[in-house]
Protein backbone atom coordinates (compact mmCIF):
# COMPACT_ATOMS: atom_id res chain seq x y z
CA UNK A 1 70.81 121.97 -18.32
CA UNK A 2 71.66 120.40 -15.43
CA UNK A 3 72.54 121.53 -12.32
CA UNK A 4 76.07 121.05 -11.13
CA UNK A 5 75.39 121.60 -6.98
CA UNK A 6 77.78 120.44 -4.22
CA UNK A 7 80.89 120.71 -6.39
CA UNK A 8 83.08 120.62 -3.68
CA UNK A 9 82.75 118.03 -1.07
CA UNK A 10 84.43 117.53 1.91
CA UNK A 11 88.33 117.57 0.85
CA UNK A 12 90.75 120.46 2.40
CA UNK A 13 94.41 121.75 1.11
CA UNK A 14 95.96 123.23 4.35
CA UNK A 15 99.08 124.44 4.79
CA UNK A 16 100.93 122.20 6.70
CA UNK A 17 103.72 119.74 6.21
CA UNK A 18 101.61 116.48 6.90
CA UNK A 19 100.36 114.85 4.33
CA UNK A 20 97.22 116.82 2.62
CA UNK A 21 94.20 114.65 1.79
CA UNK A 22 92.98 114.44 -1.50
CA UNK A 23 90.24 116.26 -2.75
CA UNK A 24 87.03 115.08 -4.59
CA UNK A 25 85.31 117.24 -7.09
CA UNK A 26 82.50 116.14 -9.51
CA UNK A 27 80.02 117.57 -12.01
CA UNK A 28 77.78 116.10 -14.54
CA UNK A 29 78.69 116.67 -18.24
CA UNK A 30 75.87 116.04 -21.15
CA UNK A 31 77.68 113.90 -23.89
CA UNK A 32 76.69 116.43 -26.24
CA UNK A 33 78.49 119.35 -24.22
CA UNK A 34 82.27 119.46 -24.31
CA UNK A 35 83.82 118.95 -20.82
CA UNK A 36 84.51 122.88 -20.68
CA UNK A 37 81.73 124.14 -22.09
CA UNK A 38 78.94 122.13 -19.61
CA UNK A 39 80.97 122.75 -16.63
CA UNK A 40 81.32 126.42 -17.22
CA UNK A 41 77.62 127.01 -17.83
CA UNK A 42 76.62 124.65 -15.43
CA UNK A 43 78.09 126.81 -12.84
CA UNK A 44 77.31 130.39 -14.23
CA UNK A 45 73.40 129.23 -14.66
CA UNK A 46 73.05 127.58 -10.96
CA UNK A 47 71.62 130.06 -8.81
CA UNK A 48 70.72 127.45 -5.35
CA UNK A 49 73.01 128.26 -3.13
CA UNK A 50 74.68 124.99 -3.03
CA UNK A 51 75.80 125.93 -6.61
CA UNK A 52 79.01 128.32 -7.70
CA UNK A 53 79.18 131.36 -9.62
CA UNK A 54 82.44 132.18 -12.15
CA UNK A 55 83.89 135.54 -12.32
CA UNK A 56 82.65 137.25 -15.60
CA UNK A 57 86.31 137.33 -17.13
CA UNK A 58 87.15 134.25 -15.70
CA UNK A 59 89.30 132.18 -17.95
CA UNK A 60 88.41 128.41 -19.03
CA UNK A 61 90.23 125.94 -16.96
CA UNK A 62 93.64 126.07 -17.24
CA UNK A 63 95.01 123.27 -20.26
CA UNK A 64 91.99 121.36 -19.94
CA UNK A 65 91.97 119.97 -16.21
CA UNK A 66 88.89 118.96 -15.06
CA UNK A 67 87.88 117.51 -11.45
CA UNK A 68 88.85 113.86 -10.39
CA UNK A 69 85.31 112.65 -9.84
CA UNK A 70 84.44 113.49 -13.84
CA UNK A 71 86.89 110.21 -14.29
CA UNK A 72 83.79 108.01 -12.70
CA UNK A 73 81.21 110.00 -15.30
CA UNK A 74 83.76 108.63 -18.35
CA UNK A 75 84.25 104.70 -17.73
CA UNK A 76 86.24 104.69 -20.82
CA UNK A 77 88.58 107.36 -20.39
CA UNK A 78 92.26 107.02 -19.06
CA UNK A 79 93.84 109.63 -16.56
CA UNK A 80 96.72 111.11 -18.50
CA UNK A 81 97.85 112.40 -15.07
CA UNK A 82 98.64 108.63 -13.88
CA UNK A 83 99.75 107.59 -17.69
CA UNK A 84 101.94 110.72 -18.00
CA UNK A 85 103.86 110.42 -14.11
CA UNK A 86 105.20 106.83 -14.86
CA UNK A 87 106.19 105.28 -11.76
CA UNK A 88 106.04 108.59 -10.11
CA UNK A 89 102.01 108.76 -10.58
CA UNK A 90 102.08 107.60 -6.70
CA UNK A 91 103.30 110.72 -5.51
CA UNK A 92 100.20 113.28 -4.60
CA UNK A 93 100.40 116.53 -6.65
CA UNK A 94 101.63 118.66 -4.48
CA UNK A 95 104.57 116.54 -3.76
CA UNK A 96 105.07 116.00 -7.71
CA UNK A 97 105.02 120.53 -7.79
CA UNK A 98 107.24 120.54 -4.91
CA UNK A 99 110.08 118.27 -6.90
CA UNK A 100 109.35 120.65 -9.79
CA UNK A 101 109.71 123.43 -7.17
CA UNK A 102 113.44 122.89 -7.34
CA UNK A 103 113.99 123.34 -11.23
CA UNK A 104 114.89 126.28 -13.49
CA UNK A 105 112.96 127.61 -16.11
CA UNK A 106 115.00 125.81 -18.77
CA UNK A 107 114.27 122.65 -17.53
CA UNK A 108 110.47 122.73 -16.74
CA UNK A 109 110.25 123.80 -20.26
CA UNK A 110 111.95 120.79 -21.62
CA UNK A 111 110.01 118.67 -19.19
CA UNK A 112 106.51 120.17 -20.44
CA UNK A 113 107.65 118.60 -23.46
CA UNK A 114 108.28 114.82 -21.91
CA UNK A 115 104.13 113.84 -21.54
CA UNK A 116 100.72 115.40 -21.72
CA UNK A 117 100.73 114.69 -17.77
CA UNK A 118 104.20 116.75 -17.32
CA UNK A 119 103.34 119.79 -19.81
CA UNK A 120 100.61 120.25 -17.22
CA UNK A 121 102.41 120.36 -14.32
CA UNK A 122 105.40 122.08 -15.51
CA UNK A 123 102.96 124.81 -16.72
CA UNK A 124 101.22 125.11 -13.29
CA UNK A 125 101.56 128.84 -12.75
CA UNK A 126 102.79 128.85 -9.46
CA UNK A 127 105.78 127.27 -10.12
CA UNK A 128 106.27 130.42 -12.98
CA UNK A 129 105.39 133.01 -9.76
CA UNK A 130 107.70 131.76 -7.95
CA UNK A 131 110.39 132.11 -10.67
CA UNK A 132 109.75 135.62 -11.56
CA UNK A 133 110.00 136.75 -7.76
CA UNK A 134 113.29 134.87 -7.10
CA UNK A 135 114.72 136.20 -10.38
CA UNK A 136 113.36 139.57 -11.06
CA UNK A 137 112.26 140.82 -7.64
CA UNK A 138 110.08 143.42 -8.24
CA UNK A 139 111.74 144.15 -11.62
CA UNK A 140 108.99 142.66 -14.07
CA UNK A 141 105.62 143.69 -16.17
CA UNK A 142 102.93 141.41 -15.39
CA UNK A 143 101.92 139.88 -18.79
CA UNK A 144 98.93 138.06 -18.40
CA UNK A 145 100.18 134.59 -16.87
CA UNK A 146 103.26 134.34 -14.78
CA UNK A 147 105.03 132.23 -17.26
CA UNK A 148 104.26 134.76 -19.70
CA UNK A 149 105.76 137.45 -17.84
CA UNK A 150 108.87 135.14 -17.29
CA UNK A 151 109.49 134.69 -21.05
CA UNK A 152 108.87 138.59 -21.76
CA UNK A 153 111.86 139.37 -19.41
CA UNK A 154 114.15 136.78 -20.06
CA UNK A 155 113.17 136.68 -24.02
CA UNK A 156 111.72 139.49 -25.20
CA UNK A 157 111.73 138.84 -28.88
CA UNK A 158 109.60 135.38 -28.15
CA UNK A 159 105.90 136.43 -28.34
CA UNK A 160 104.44 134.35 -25.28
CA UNK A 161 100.82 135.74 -24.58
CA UNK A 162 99.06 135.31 -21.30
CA UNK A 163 96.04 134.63 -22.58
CA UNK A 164 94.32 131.22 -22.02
CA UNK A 165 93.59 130.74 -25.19
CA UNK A 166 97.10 130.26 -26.15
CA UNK A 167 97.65 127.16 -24.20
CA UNK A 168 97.57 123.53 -24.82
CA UNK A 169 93.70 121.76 -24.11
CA UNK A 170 94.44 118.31 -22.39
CA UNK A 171 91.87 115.54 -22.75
CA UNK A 172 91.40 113.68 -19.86
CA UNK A 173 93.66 114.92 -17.33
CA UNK A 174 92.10 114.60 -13.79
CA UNK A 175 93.23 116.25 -10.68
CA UNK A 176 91.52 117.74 -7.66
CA UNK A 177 94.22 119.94 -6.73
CA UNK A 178 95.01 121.23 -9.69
CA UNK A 179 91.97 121.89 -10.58
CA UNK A 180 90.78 123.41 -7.23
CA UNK A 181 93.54 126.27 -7.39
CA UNK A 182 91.99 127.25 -10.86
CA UNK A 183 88.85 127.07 -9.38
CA UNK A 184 89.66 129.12 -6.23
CA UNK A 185 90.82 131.51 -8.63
CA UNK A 186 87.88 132.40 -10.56
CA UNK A 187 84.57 131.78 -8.21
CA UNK A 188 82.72 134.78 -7.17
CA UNK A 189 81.69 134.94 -3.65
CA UNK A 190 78.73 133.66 -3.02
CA UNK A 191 75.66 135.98 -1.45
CA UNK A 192 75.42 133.83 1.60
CA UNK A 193 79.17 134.23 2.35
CA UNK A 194 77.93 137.89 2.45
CA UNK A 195 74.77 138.07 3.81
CA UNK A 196 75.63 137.13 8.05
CA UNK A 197 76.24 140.91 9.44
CA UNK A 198 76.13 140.92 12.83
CA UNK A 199 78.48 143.03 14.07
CA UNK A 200 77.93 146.03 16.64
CA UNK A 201 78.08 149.13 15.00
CA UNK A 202 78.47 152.38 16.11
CA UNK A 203 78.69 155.78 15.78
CA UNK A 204 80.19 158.91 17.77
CA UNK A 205 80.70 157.00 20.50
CA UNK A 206 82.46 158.64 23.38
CA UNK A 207 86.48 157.30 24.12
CA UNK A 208 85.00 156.32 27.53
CA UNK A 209 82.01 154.21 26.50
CA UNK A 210 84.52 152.72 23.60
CA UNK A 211 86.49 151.65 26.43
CA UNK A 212 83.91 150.52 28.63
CA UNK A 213 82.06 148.33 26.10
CA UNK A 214 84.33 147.28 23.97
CA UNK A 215 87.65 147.85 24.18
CA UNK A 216 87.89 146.32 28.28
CA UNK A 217 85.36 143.48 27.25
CA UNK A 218 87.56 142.27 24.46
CA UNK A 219 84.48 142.63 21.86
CA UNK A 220 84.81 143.70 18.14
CA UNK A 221 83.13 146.75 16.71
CA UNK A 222 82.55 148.77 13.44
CA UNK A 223 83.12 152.63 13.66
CA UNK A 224 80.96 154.74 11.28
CA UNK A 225 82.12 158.17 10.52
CA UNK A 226 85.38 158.67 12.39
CA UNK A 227 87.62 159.47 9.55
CA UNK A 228 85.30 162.20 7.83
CA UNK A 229 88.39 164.44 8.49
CA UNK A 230 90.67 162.16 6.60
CA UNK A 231 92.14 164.09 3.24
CA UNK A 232 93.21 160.21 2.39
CA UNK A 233 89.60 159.46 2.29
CA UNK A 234 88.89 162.10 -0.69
CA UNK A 235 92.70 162.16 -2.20
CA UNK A 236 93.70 158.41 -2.30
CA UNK A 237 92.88 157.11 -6.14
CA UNK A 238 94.61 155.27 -7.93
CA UNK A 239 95.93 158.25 -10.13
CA UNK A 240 96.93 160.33 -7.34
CA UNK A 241 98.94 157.70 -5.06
CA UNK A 242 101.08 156.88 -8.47
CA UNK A 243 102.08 160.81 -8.99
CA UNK A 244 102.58 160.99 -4.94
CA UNK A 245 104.90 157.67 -4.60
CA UNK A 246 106.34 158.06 -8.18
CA UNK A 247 109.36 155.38 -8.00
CA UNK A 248 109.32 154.69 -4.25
CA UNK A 249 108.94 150.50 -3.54
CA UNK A 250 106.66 148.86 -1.09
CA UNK A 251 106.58 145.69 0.54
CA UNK A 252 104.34 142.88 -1.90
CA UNK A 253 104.72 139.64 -0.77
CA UNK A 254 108.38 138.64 -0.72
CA UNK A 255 109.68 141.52 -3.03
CA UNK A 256 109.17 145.38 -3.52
CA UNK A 257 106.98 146.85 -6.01
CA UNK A 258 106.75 150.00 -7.61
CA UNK A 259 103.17 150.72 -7.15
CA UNK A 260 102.52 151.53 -10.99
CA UNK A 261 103.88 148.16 -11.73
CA UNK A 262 101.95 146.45 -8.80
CA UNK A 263 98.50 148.14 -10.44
CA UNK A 264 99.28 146.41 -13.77
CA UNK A 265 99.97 142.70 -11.77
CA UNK A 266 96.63 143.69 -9.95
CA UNK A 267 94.69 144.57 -13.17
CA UNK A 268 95.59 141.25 -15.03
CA UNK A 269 95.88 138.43 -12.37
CA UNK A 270 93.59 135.52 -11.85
CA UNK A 271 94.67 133.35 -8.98
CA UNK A 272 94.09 131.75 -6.15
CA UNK A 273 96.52 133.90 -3.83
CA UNK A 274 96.74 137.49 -5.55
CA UNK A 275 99.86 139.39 -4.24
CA UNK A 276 98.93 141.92 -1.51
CA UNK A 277 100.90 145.33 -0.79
CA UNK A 278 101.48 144.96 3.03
CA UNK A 279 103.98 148.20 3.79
CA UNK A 280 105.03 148.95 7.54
CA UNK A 281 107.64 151.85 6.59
CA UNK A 282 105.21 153.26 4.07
CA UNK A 283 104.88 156.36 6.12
CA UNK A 284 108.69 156.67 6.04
CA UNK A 285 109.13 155.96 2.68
CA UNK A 286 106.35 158.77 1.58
CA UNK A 287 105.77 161.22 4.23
CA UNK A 288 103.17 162.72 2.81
CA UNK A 289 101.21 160.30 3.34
CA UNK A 290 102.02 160.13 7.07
CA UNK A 291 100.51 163.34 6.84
CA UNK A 292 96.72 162.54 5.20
CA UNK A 293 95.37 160.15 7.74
CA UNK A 294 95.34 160.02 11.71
CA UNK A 295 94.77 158.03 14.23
CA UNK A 296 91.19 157.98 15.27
CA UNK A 297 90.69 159.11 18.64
CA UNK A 298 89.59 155.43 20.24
CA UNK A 299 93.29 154.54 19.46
CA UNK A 300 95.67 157.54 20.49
CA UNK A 301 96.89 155.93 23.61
CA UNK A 302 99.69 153.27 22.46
CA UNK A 303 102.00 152.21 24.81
CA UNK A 304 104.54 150.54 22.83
CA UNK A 305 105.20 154.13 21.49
CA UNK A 306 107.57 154.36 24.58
CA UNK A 307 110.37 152.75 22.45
CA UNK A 308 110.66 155.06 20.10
CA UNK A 309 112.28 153.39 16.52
CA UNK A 310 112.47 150.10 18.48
CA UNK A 311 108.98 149.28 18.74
CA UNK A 312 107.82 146.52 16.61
CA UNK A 313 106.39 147.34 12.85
CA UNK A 314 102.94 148.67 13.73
CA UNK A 315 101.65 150.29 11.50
CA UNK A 316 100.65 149.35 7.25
CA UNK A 317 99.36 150.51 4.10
CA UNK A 318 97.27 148.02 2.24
CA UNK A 319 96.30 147.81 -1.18
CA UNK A 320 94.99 144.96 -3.12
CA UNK A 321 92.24 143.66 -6.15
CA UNK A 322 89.21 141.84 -5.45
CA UNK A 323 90.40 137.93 -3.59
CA UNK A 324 92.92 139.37 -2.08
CA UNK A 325 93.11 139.45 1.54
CA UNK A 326 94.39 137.84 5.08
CA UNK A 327 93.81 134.01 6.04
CA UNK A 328 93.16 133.47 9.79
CA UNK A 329 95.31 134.61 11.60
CA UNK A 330 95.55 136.45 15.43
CA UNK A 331 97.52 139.87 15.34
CA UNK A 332 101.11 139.68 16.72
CA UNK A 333 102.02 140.44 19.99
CA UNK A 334 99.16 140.23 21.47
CA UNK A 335 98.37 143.64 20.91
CA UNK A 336 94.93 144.51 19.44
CA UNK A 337 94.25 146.67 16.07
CA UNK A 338 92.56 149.04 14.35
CA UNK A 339 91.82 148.40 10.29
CA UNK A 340 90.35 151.67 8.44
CA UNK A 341 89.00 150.86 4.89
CA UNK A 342 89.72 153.91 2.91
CA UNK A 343 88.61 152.73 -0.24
CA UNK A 344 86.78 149.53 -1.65
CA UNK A 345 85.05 147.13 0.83
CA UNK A 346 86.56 144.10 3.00
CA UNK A 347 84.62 141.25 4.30
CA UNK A 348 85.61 140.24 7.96
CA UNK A 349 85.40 136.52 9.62
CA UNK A 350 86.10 136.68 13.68
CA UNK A 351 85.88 133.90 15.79
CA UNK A 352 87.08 135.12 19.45
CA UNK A 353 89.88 133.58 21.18
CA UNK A 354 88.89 130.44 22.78
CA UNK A 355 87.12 129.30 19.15
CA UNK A 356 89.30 128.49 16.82
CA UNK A 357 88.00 128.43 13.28
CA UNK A 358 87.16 125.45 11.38
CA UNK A 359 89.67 124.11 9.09
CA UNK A 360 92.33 126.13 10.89
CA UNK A 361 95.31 123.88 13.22
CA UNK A 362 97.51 126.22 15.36
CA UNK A 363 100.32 123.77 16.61
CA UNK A 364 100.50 124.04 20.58
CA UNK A 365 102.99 126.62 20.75
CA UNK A 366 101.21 129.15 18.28
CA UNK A 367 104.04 129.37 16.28
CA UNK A 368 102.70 127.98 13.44
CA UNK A 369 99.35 127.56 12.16
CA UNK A 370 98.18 125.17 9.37
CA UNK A 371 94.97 126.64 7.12
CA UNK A 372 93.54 125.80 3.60
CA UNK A 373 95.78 127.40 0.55
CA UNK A 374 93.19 130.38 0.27
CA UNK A 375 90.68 132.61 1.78
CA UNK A 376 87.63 131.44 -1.13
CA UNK A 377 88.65 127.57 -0.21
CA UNK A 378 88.15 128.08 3.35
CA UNK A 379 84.85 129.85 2.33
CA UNK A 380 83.99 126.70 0.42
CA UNK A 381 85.08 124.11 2.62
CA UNK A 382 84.31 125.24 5.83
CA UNK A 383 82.10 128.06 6.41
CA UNK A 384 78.77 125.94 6.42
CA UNK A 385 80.30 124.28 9.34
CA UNK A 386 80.14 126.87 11.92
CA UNK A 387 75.89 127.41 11.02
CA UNK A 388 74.97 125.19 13.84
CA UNK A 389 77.77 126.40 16.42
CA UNK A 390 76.74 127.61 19.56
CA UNK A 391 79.21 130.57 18.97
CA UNK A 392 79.14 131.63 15.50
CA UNK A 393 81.77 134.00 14.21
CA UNK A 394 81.56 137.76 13.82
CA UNK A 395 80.70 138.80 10.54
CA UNK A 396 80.74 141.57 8.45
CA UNK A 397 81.07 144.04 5.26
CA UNK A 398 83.43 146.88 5.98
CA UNK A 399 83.29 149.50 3.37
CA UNK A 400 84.85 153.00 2.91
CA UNK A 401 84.96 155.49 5.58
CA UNK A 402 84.50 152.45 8.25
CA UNK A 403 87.00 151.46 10.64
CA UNK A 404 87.42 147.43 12.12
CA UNK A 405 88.32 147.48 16.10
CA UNK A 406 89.84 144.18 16.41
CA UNK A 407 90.64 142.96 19.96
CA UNK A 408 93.68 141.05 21.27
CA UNK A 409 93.19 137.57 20.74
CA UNK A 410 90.80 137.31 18.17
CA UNK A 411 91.01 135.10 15.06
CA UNK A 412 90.38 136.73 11.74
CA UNK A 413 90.07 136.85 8.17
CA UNK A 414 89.68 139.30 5.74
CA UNK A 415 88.74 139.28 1.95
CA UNK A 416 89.09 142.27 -0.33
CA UNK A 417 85.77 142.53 -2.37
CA UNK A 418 86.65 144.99 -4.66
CA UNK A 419 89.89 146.87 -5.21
CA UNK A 420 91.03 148.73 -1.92
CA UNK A 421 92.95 150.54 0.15
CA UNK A 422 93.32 150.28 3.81
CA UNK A 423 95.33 151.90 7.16
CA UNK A 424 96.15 149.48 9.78
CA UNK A 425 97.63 149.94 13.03
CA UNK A 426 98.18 147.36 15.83
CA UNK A 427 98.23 149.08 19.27
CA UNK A 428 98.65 148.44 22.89
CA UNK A 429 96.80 150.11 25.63
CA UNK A 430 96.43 149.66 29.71
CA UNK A 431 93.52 147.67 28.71
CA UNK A 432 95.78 144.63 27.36
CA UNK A 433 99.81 145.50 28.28
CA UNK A 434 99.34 142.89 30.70
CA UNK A 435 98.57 140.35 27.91
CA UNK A 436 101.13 141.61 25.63
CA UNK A 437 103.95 141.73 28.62
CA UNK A 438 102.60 138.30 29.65
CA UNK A 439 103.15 137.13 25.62
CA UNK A 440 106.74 138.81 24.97
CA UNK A 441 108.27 136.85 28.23
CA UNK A 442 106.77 133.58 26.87
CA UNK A 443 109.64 130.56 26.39
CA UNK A 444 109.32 130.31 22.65
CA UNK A 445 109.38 134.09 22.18
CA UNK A 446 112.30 133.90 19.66
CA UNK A 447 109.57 132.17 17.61
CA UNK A 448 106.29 133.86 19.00
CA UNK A 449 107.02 137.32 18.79
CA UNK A 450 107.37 139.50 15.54
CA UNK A 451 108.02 142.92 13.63
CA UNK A 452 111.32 143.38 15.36
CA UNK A 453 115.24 141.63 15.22
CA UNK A 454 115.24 141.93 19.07
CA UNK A 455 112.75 139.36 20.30
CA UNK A 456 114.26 137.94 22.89
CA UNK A 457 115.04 141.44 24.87
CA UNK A 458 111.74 143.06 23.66
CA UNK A 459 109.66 142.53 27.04
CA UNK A 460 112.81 143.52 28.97
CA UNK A 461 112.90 147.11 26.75
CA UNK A 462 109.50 147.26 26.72
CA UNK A 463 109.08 146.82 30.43
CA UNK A 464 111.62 149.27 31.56
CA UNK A 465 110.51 151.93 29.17
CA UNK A 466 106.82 151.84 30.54
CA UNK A 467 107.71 151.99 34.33
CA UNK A 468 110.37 154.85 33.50
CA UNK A 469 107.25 156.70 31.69
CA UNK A 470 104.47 155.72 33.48
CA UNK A 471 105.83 154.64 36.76
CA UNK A 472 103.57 152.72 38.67
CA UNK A 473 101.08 151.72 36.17
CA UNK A 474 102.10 148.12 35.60
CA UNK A 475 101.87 147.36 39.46
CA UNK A 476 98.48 149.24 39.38
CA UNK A 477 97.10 146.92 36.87
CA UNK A 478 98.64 143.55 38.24
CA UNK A 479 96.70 144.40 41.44
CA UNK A 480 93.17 145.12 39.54
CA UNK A 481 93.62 142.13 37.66
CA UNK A 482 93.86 140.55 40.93
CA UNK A 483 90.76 141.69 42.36
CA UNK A 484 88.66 141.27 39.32
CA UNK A 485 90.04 137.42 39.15
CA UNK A 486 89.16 137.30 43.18
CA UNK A 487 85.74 138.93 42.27
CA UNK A 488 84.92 135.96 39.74
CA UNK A 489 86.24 133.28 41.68
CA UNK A 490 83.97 134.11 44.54
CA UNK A 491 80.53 134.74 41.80
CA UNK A 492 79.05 131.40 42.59
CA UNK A 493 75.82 131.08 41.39
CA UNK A 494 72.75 129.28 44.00
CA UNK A 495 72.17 126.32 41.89
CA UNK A 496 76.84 125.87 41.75
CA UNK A 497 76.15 125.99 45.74
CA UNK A 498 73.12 123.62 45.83
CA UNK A 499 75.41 121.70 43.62
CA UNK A 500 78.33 121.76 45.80
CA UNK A 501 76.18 120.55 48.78
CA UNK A 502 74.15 117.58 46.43
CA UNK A 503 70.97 119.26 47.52
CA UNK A 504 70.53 118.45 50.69
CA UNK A 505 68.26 120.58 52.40
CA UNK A 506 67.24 120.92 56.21
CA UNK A 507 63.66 121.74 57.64
């Protein structure tokens, strides 16, 4: 069996609104394996580390696709995708889903009927998850495949299964996109994405050394063992947060869930970007749980507490399956944050702030920022690039009863590894108020700043409320600042000096 190693190559999906380049995927077949059958074991049997790993109940590919580079393995063969588009085979595939983007259900399912070509695009299931969220909110029972679940709502009495083996197989259709989200969907993670841990950790650390070594030197850290006194860390199951929420909705993605229906979306999907619970009013919403976790004590001090109700969202519950996570991104407002896993495990990417991560294109106002479609392609496409950087990212495995400190400023990413649930807060102290005053009272701040319908007024609330309650303090800091930018400025080092004066020396 052959070996099917560098699968990927160099191609990158971002999310941007320039023109994504086109991707170039390849693996041997054996003419006496089937396309689906040799590329499937070639990947399951590879264990080099150039080579990828399926997900045990990973589906085959979805309707047949297979990468563009198998087209150069099969002289003879004819892409259906060109055959199929007509005159419209010039458009990229992304820009052929985005036309189908603006269609109705009824209509993408007389169009799968039109070619081979269209039945696969009009069946890509993104187009289906985008349906059922616009239509049915959060009102829906995930049935295996998006479009599935679309038919079961709208048509009950048609039996549509989710299950792969329902679909159509297409010979010779080649795409790298569309086979790349399939792809994205279904690859483990490989061990060396999870090997690099070298992160500080600590534990029972006082406030004041926290402070001095890591929260004033902007530097990442892992807690061990500060939420032992948690009752979320003992109570929080699966079983138990159903009977506690009962019908209450939280935030998923663009809708709100019932979490006993979210569970059942979690339990069945396979794709690329899994919907992730992201609640800031959860606490509101079910008060109890307000009540079973607490701030650890690194944290208490938070300054934007001086607003009251008007402070910015702050504070989450997270909950997602294995793939789920966070694409880089810096917290907002520059404040910094604390992220406590209390069940499952997350892995954690930080590059500091003057890095910014491969693959990733903030535009120059930070309002934006354009990054591959999903956490696993950025994994695939880019993490081997940083191995030879001078400074290489922050890396680590947080798992249950651990708590992420993660300073202002600091790019990040975050990939569930199993099922879990997480407490995040973002925070500011009198270690960064300066930044965040300094990044509220920024031009574009109707763009910048977030979590609140008052943007443009928030550094004028915010400042006021901080010198009425701590008067003085924000004068007291502008002046240290000072001195510790004086201090640097005058650090010159001999060799800077013998530098300045082009070594001439006098005897």
């Amino acid at each position: 069996m052959p070996k099917y190693k560098n699968l990927l190559l160099t191609s990158k999906r971002r999310k941007s609104k320039s023109k994504s380049k086109k991707r170039k995927l390849t693996h041997r077949e054996p003419e006496s394996l089937c396309p689906e059958r040799a590329f499937n074991q070639g990947i399951e049997e590879d264990e080099d580390e150039t080579g990828f790993k399926l997900k045990i109940a990973a589906p085959s590919q979805e309707h047949g696709v297979q990468p563009l580079g198998n087209l150069y393995f099969n002289p003879g063969s004819v892409n259906v995708r060109n055959t199929g588009l007509g005159n419209l085979q010039i458009l990229t595939d992304e820009l052929v889903l985005d036309i189908l983007g603006l269609l109705d259900a009824t209509h993408l399912g007389l169009l799968a009927t039109v070619t081979k070509s269209l039945y696969i695009f009009a069946n890509h299931e993104p187009l289906w998850r985008n349906l059922v969220l616009e239509e049915l909110k959060g009102e829906f029972l995930f049935n295996g495949s998006w479009k599935a679940t679309y038919v079961a709502a709208h048509h009950p009495k048609f039996k549509l299964s989710g299950d792969d083996e329902s679909n159509l197989k297409i010979i010779d259709f080649y795409s790298d996109y569309m086979f790349q989200s399939w792809l994205c969907a279904n690859l483990e993670m490989k061990p060396k994405w999870l090997r690099r841990d070298n992160i500080t950790r600590v534990r029972g650390i006082s406030v004041e050394d926290f402070i001095t070594k890591f929260e004033e030197p902007n530097k990442p850290v892992l807690l061990e063992g500060c939420l032992d006194h948690w009752p979320a860390i003992e109570k929080w199951s699966r079983d138990y947060l159903t009977q506690v929420v009962g019908d209450v909705e939280f935030a998923v993605g663009p809708v709100e869930m019932k979490l006993e229906k979210y569970f059942r979306y979690s339990d069945g999907a396979r794709e690329e970007r899994p919907l992730y619970l992201f609640d800031p009013k959860f606490a509101e919403k079910v008060p109890v749980l307000d009540s079973e976790y607490d701030v650890p004590v690194y944290f208490k001090e938070d300054l934007f507490g001086v607003l009251g109700n008007e402070r910015p969202d702050y504070r989450w519950i997270i909950i997602g399956p294995a793939g789920s996570g966070s694409s880089f991104h810096i917290d907002p407002n520059s404040t910094s944050a604390w992220n406590a896993v209390v069940t499952g495990s997350k892995k954690w990417v930080l590059f500091p702030p003057d890095v910014v991560p491969p693959g990733v294109h903030p535009s120059p106002d930070g309002a934006e920022v354009a990054c591959p479609v999903s956490i696993i392609e950025w994994f695939m496409n880019f993490y081997d690039d940083t191995k030879d950087w001078e400074k290489k990212p922050i890396e680590c495995i947080c798992k249950a009863g651990e708590v992420m400190f993660v300073p202002n400023g600091w790019w990040h990413l975050v990939i569930n590894l199993e099922e879990s649930i997480a407490i995040t807060q973002n925070y500011v102290s009198r270690r960064n108020l300066l930044n965040v005053l300094e990044f509220l009272k920024k031009p574009n701040a109707k763009e910048l700043v977030s979590g609140t319908n008052d943007r443009e007024n928030l550094h004028d609330k915010f400042k006021k409320a901080i010198e009425g309650a701590y008067p003085g303090t924000i004068q007291e800091l502008e002046k240290k600042a000072e001195e510790a930018k004086r201090v640097e400025e005058q650090r010159v080092s001999f060799w800077d000096s013998a530098k300045a004066d082009t070594f001439k020396f006098s005897f």
